[in-house]
PDB file of N, CA and C in Angstrom:
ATOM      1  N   UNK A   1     -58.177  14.764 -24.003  1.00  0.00           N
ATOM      2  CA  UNK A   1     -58.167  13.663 -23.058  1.00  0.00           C
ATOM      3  C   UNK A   1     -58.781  14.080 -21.724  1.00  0.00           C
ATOM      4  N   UNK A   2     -58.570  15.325 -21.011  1.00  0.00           N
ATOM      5  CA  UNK A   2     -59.186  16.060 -19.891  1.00  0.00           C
ATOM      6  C   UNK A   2     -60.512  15.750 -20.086  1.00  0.00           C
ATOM      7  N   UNK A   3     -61.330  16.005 -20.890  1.00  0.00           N
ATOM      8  CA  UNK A   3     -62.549  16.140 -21.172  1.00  0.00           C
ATOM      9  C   UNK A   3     -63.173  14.653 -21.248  1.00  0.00           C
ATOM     10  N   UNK A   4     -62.519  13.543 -22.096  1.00  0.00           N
ATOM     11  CA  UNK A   4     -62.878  12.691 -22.093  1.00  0.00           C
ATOM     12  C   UNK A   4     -62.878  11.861 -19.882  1.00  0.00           C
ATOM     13  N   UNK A   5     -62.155  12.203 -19.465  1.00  0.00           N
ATOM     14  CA  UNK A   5     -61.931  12.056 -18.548  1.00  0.00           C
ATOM     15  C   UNK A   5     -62.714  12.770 -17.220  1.00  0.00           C
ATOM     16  N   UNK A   6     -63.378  13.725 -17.759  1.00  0.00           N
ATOM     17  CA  UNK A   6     -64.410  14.719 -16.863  1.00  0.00           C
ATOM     18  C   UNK A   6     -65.604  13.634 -17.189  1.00  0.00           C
ATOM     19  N   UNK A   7     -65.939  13.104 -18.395  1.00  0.00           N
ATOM     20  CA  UNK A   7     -67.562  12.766 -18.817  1.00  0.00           C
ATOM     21  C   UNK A   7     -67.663  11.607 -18.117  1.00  0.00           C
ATOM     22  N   UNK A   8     -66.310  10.890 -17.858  1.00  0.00           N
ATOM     23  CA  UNK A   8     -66.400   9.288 -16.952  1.00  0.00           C
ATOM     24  C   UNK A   8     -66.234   9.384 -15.580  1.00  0.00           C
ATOM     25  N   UNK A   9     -65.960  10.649 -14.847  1.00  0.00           N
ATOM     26  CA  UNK A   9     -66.154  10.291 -13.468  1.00  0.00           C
ATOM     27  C   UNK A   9     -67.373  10.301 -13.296  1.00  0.00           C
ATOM     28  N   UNK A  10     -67.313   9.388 -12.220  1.00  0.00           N
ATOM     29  CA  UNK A  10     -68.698   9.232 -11.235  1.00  0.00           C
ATOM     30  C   UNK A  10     -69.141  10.364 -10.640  1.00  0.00           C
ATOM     31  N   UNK A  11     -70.547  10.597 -10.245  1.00  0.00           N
ATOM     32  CA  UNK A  11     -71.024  11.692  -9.523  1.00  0.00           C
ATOM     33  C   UNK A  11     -70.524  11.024  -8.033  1.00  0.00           C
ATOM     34  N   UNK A  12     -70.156  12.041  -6.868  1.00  0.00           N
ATOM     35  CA  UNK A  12     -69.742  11.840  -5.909  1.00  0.00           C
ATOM     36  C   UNK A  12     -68.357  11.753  -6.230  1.00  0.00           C
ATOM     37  N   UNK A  13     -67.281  11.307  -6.955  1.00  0.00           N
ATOM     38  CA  UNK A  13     -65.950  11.401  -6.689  1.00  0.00           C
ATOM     39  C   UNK A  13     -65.322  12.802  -7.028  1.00  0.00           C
ATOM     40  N   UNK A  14     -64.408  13.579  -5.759  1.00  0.00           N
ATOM     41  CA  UNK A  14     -63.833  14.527  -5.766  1.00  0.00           C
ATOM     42  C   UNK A  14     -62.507  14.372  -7.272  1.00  0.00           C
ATOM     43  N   UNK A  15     -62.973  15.323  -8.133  1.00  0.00           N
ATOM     44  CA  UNK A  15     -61.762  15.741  -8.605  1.00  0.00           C
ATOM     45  C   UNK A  15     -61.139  17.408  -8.940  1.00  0.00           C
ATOM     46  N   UNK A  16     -60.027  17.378  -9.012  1.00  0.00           N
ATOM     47  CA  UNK A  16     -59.656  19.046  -8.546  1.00  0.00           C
ATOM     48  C   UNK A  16     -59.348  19.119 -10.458  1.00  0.00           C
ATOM     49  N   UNK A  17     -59.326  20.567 -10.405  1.00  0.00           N
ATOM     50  CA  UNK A  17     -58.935  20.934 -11.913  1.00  0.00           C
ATOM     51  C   UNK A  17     -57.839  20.180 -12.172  1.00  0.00           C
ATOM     52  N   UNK A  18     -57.649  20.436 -13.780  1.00  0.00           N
ATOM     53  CA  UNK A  18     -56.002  20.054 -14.260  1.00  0.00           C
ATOM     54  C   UNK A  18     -55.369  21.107 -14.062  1.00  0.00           C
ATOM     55  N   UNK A  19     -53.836  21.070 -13.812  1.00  0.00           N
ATOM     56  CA  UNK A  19     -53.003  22.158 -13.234  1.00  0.00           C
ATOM     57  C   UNK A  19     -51.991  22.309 -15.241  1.00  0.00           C
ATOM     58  N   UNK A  20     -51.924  23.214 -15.151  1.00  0.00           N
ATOM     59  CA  UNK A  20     -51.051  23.576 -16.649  1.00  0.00           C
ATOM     60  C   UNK A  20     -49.708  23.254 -16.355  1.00  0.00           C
ATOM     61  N   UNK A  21     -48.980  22.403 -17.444  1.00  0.00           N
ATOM     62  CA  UNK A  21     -47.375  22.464 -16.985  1.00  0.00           C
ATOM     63  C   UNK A  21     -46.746  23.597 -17.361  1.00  0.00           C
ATOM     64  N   UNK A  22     -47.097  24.887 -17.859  1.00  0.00           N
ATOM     65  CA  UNK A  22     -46.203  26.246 -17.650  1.00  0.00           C
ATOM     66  C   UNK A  22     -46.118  26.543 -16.447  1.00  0.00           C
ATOM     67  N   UNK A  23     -47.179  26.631 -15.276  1.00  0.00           N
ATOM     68  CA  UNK A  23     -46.712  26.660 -14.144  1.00  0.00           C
ATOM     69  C   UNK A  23     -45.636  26.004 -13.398  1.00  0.00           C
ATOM     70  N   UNK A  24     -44.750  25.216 -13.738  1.00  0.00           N
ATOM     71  CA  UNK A  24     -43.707  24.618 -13.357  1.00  0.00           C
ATOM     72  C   UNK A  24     -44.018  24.014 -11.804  1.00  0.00           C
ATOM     73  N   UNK A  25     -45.219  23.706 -11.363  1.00  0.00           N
ATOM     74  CA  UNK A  25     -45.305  23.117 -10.185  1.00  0.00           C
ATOM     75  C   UNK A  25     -44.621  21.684 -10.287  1.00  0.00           C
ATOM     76  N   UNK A  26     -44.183  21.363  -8.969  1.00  0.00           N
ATOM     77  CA  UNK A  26     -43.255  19.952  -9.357  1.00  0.00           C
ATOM     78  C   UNK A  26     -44.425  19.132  -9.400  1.00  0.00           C
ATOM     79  N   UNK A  27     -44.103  18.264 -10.742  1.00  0.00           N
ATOM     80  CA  UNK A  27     -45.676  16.919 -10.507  1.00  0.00           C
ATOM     81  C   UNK A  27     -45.617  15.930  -9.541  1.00  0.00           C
ATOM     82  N   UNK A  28     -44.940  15.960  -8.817  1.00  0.00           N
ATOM     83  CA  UNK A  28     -45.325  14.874  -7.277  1.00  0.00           C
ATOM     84  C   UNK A  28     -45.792  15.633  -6.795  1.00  0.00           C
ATOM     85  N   UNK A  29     -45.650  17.026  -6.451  1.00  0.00           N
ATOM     86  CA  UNK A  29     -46.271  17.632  -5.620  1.00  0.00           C
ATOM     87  C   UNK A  29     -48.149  18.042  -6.250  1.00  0.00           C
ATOM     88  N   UNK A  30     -48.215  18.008  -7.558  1.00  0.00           N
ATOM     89  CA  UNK A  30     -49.660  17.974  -8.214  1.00  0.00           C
ATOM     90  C   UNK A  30     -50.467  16.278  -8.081  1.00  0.00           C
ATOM     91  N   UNK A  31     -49.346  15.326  -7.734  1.00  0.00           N
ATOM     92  CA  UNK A  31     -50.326  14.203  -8.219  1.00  0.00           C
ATOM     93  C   UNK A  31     -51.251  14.042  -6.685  1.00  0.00           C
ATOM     94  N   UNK A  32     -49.730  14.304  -5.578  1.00  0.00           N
ATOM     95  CA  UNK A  32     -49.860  14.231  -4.446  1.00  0.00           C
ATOM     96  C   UNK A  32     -51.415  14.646  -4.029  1.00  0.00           C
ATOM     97  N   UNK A  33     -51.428  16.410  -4.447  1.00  0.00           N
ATOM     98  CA  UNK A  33     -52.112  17.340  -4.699  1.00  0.00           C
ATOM     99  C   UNK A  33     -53.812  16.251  -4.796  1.00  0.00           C
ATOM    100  N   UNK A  34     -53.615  15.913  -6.099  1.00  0.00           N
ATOM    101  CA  UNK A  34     -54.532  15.209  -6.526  1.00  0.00           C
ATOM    102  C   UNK A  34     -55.018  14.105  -6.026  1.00  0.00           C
ATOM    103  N   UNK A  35     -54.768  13.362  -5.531  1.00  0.00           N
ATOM    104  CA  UNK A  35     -54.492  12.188  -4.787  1.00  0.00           C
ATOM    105  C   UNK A  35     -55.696  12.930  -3.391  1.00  0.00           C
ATOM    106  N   UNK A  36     -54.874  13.652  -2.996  1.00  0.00           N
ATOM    107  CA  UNK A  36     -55.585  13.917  -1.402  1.00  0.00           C
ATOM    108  C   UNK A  36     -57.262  14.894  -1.601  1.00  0.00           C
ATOM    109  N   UNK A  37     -56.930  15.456  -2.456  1.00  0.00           N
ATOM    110  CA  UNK A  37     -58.480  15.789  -2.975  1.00  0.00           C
ATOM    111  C   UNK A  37     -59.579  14.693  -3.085  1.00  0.00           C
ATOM    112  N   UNK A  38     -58.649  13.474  -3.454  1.00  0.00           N
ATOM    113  CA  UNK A  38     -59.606  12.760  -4.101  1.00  0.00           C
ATOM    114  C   UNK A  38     -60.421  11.598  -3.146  1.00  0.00           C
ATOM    115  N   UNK A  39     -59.051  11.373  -2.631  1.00  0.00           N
ATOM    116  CA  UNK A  39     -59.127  10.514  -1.222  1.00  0.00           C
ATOM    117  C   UNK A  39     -60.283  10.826   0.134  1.00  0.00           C
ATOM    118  N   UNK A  40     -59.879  12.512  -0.132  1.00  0.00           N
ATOM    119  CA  UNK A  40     -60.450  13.341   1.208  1.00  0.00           C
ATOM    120  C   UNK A  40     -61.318  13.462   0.907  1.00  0.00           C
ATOM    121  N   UNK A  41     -61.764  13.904  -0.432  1.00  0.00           N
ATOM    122  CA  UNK A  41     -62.946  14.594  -0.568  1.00  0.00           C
ATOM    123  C   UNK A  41     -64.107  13.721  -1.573  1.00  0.00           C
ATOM    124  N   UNK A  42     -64.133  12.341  -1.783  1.00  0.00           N
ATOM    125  CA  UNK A  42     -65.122  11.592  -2.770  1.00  0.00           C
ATOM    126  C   UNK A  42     -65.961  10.928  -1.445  1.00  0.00           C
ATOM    127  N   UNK A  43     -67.563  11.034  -1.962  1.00  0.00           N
ATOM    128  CA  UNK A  43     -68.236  10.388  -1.019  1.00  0.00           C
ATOM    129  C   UNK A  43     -67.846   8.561  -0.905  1.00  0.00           C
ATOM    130  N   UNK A  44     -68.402   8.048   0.169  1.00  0.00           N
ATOM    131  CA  UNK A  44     -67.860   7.169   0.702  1.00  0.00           C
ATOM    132  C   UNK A  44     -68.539   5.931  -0.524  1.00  0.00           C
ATOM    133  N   UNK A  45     -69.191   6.066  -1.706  1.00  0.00           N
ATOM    134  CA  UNK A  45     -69.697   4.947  -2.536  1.00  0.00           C
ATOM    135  C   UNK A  45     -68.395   4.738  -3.328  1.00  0.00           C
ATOM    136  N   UNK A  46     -67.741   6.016  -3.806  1.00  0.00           N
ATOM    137  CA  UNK A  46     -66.536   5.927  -4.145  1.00  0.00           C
ATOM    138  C   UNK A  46     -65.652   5.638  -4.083  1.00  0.00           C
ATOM    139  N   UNK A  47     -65.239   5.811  -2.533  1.00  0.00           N
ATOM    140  CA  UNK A  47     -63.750   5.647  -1.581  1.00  0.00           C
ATOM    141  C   UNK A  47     -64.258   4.840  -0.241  1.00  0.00           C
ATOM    142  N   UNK A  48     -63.753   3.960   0.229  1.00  0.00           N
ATOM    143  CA  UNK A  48     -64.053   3.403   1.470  1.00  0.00           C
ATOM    144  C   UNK A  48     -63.370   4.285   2.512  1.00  0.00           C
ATOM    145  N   UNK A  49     -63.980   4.826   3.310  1.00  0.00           N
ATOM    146  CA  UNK A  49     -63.196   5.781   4.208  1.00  0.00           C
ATOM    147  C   UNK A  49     -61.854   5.476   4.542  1.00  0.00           C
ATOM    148  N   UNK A  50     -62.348   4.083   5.299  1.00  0.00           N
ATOM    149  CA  UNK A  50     -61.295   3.740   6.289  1.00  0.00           C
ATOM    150  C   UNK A  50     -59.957   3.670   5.409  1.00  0.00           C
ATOM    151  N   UNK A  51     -60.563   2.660   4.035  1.00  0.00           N
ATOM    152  CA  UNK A  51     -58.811   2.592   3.389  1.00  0.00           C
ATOM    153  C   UNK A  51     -58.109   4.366   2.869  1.00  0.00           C
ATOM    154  N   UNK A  52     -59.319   5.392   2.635  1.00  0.00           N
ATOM    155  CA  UNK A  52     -59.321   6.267   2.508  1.00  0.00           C
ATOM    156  C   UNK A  52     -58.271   7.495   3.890  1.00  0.00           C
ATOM    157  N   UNK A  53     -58.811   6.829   4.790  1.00  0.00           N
ATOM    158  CA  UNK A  53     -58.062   7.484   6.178  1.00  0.00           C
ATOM    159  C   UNK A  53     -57.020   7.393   6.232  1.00  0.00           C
ATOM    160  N   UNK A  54     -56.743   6.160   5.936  1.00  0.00           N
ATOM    161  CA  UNK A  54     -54.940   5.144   6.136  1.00  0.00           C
ATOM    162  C   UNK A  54     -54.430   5.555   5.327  1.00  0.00           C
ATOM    163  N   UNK A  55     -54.780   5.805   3.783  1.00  0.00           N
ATOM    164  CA  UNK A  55     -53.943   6.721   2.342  1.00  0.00           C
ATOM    165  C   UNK A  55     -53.422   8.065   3.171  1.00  0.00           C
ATOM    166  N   UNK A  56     -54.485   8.568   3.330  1.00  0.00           N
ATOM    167  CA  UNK A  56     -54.152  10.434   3.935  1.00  0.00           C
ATOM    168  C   UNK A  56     -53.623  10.726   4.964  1.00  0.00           C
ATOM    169  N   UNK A  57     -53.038   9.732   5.979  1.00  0.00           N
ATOM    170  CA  UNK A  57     -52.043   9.423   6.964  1.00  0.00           C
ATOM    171  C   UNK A  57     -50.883   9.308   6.567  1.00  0.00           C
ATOM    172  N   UNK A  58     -50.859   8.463   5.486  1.00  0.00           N
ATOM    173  CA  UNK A  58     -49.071   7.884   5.033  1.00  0.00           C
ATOM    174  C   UNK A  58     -49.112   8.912   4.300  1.00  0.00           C
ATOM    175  N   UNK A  59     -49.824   9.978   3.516  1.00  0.00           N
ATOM    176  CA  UNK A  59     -49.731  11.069   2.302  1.00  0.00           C
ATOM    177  C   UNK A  59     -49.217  12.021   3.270  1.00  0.00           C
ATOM    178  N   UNK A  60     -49.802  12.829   4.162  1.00  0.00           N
ATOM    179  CA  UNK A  60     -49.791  13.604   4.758  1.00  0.00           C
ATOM    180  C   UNK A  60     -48.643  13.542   6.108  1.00  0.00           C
ATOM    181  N   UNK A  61     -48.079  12.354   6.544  1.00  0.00           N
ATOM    182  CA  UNK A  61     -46.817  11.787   7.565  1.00  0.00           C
ATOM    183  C   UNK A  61     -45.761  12.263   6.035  1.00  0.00           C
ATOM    184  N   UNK A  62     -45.717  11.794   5.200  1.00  0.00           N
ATOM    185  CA  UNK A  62     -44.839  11.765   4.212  1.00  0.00           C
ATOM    186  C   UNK A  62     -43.916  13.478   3.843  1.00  0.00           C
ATOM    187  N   UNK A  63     -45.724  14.154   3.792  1.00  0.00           N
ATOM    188  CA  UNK A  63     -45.399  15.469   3.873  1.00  0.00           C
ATOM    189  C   UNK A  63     -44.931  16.417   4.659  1.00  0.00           C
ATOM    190  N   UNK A  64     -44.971  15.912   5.594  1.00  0.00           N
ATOM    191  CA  UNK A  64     -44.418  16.244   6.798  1.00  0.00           C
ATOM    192  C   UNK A  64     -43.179  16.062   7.200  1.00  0.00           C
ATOM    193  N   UNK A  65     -42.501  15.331   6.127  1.00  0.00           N
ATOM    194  CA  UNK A  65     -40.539  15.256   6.334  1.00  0.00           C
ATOM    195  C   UNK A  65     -40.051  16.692   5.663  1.00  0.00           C
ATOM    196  N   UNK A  66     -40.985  17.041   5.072  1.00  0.00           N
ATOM    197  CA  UNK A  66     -40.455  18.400   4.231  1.00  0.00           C
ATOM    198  C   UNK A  66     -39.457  19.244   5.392  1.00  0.00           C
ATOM    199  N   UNK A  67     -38.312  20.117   4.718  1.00  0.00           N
ATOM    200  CA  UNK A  67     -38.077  20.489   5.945  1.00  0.00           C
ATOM    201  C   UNK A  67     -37.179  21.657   4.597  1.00  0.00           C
ATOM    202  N   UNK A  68     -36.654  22.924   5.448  1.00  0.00           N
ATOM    203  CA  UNK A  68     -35.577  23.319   4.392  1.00  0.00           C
ATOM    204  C   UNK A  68     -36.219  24.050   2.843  1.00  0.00           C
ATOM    205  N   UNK A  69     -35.305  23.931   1.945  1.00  0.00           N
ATOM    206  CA  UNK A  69     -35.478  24.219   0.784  1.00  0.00           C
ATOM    207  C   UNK A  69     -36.381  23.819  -0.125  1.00  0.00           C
ATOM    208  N   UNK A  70     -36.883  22.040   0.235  1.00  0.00           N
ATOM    209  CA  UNK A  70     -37.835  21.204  -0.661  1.00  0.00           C
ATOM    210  C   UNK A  70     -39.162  22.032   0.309  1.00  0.00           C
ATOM    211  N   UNK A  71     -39.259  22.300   1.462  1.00  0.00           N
ATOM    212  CA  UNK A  71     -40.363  22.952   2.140  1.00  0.00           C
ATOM    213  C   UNK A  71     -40.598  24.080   1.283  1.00  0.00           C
ATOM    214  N   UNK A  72     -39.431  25.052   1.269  1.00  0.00           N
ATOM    215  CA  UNK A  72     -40.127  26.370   0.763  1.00  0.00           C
ATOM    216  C   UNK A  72     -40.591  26.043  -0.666  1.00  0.00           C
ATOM    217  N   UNK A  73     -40.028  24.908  -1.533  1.00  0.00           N
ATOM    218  CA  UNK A  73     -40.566  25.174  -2.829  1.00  0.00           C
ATOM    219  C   UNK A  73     -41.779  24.605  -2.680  1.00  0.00           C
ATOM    220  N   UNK A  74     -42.309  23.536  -2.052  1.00  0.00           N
ATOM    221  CA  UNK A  74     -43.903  23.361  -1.658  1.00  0.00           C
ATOM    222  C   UNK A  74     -44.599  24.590  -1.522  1.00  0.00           C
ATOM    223  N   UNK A  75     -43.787  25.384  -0.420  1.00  0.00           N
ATOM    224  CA  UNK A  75     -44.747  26.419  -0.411  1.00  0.00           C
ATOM    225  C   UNK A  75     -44.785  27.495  -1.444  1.00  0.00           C
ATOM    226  N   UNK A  76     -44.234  28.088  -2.180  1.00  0.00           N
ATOM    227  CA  UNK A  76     -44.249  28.574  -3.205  1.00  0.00           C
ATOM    228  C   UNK A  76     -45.198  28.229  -4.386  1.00  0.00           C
ATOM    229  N   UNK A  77     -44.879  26.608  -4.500  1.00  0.00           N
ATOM    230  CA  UNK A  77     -45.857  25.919  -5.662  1.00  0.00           C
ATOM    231  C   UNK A  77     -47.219  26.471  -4.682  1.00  0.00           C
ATOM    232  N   UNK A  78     -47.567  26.081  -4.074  1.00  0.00           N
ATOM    233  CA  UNK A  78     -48.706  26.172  -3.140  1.00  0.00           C
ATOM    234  C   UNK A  78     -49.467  27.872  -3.833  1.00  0.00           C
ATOM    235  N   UNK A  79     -48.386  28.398  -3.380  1.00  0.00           N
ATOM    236  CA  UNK A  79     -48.826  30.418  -3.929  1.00  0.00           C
ATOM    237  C   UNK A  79     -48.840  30.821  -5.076  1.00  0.00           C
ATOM    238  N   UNK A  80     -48.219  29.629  -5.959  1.00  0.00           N
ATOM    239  CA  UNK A  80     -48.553  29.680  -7.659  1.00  0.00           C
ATOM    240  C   UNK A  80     -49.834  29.320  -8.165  1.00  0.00           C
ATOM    241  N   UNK A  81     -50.179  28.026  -7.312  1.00  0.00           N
ATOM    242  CA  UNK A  81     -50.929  26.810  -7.515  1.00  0.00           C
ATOM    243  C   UNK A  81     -53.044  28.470  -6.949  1.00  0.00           C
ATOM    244  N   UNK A  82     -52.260  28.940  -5.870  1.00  0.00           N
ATOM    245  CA  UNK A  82     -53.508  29.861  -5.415  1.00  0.00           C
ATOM    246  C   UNK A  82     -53.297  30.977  -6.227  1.00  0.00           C
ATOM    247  N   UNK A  83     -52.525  31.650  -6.570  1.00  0.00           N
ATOM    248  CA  UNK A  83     -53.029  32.507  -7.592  1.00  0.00           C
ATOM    249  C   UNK A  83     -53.230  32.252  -8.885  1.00  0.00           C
ATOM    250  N   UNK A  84     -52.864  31.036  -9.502  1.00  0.00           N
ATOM    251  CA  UNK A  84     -54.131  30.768 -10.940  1.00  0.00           C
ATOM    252  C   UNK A  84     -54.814  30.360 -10.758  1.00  0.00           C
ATOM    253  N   UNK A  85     -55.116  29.689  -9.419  1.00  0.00           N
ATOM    254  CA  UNK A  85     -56.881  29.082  -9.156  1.00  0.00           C
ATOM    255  C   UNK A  85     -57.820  30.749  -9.092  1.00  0.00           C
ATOM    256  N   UNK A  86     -57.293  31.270  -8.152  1.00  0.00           N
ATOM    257  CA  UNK A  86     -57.901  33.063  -8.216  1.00  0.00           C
ATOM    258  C   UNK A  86     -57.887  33.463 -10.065  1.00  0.00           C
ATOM    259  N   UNK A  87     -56.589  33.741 -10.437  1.00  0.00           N
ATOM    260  CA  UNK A  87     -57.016  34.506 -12.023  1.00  0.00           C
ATOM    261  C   UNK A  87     -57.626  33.668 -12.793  1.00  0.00           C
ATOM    262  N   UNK A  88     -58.259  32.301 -12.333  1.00  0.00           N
ATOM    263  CA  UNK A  88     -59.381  31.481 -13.401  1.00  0.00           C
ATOM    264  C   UNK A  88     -60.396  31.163 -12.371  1.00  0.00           C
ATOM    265  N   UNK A  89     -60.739  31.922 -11.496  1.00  0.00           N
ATOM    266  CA  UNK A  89     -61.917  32.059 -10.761  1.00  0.00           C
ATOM    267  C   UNK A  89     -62.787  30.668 -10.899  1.00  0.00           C
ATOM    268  N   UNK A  90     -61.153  30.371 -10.138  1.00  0.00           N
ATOM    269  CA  UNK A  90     -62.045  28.792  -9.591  1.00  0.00           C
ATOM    270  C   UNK A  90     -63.280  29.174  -8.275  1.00  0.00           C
ATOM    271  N   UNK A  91     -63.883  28.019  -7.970  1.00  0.00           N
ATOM    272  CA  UNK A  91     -64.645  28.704  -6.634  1.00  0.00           C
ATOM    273  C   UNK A  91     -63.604  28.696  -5.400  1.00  0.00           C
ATOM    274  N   UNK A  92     -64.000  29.894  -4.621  1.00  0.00           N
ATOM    275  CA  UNK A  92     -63.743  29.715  -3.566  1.00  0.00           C
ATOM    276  C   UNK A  92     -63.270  28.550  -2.787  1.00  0.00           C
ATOM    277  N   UNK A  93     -63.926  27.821  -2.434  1.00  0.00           N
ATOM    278  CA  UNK A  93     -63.249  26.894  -1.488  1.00  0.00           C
ATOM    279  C   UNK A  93     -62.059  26.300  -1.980  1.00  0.00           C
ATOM    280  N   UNK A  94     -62.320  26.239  -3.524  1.00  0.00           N
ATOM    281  CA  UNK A  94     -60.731  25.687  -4.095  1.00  0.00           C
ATOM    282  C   UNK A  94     -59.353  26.156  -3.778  1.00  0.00           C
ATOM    283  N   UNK A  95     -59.572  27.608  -3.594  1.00  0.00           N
ATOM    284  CA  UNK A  95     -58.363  28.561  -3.419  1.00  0.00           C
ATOM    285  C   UNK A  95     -58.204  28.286  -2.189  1.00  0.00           C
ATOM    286  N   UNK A  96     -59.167  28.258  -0.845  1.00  0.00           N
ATOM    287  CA  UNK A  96     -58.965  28.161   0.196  1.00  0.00           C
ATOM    288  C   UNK A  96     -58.232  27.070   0.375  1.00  0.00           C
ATOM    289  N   UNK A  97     -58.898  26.082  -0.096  1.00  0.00           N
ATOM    290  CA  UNK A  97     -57.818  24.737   0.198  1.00  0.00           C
ATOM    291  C   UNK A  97     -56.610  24.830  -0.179  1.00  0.00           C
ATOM    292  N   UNK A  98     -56.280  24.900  -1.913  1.00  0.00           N
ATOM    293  CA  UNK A  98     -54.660  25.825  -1.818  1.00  0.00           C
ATOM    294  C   UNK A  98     -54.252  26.589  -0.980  1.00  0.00           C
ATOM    295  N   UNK A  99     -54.709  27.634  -0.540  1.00  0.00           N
ATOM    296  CA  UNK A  99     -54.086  28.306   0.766  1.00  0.00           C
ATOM    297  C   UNK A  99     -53.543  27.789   1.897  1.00  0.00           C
ATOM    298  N   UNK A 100     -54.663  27.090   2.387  1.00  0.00           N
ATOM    299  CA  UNK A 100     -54.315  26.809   3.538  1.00  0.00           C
ATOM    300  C   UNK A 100     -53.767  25.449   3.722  1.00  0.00           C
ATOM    301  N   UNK A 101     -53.594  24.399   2.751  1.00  0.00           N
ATOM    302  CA  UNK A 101     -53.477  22.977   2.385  1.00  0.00           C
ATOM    303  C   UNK A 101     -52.697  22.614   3.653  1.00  0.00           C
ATOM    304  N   UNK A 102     -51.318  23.519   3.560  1.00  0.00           N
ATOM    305  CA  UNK A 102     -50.044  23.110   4.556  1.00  0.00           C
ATOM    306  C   UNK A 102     -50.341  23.681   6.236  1.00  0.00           C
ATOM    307  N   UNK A 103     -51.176  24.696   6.182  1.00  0.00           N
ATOM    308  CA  UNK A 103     -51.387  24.841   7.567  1.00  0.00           C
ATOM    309  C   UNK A 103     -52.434  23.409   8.102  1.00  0.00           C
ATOM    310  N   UNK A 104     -53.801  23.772   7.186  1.00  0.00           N
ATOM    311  CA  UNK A 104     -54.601  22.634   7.647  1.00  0.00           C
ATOM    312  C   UNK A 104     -54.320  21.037   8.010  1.00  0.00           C
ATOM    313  N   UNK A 105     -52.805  20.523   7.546  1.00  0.00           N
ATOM    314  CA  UNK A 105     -52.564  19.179   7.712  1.00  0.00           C
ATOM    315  C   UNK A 105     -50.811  19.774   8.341  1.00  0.00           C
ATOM    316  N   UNK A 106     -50.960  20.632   9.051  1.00  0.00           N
ATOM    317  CA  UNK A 106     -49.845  20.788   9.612  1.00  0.00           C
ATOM    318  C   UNK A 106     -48.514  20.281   9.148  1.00  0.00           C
ATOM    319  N   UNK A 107     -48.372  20.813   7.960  1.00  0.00           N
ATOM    320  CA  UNK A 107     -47.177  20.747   6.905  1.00  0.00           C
ATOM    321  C   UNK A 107     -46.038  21.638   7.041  1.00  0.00           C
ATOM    322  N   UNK A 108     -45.214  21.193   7.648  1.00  0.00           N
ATOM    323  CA  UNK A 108     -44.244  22.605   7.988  1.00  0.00           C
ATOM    324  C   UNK A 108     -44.291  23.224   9.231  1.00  0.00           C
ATOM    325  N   UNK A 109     -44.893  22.952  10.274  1.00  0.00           N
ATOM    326  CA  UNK A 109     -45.014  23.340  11.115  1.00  0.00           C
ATOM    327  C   UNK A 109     -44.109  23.839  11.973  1.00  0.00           C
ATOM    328  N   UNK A 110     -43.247  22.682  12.384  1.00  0.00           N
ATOM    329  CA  UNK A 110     -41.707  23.176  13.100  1.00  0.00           C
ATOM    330  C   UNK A 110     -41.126  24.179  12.801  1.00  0.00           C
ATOM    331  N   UNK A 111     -41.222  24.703  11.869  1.00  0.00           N
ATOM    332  CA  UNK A 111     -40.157  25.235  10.869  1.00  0.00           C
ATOM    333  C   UNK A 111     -40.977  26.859  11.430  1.00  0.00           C
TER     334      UNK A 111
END
């Protein structure tokens, strides 16, 4: 089904790998995941910015209640999520964005 699903996106729309469920990442936190890749990162024939802007505001305000225990397991998934993007030598920027996902949208910050 992955595959069938790679041959029908459009050129220009961002999509991130499939994540394996042995990794036990929580799937809100993968769709989420997915969601903001897709939002953020598909050229604008794809995504209309603006409704595009307003998604990654309420996504990213949302993420930002994290606080505590549901925080650290974000971040954890986050350091799972970057080291199998590294041992399947995704490109670069992929890992970076895992890395830095929660600093770059100031996720956790207070804390």
């Amino acid at each position: 089904m992955a595959d069938e699903v790679e041959r029908e996106v459009p050129e220009g729309a961002a999509v991130f790998p499939v994540i394996p469920e042995e990794l036990g990442v929580n799937p809100l936190l993968l769709a989420v995941l997915h969601a903001t890749v897709f939002l953020d990162g598909s050229e604008k024939k794809i995504v209309n910015p603006a409704a595009a802007q307003e998604m990654m505001a309420y996504l990213i305000d949302y993420l930002r209640r994290l606080k505590g225990p549901r925080l650290q397991q974000v971040r954890e998934d986050f350091a799972c999520l970057a080291a199998y993007a590294r041992e399947q030598e995704w490109p670069k920027m992929q890992v970076r964005f895992l890395k830095e996902f929660l600093e770059n949208y100031e996720i956790g910050k207070e804390e």
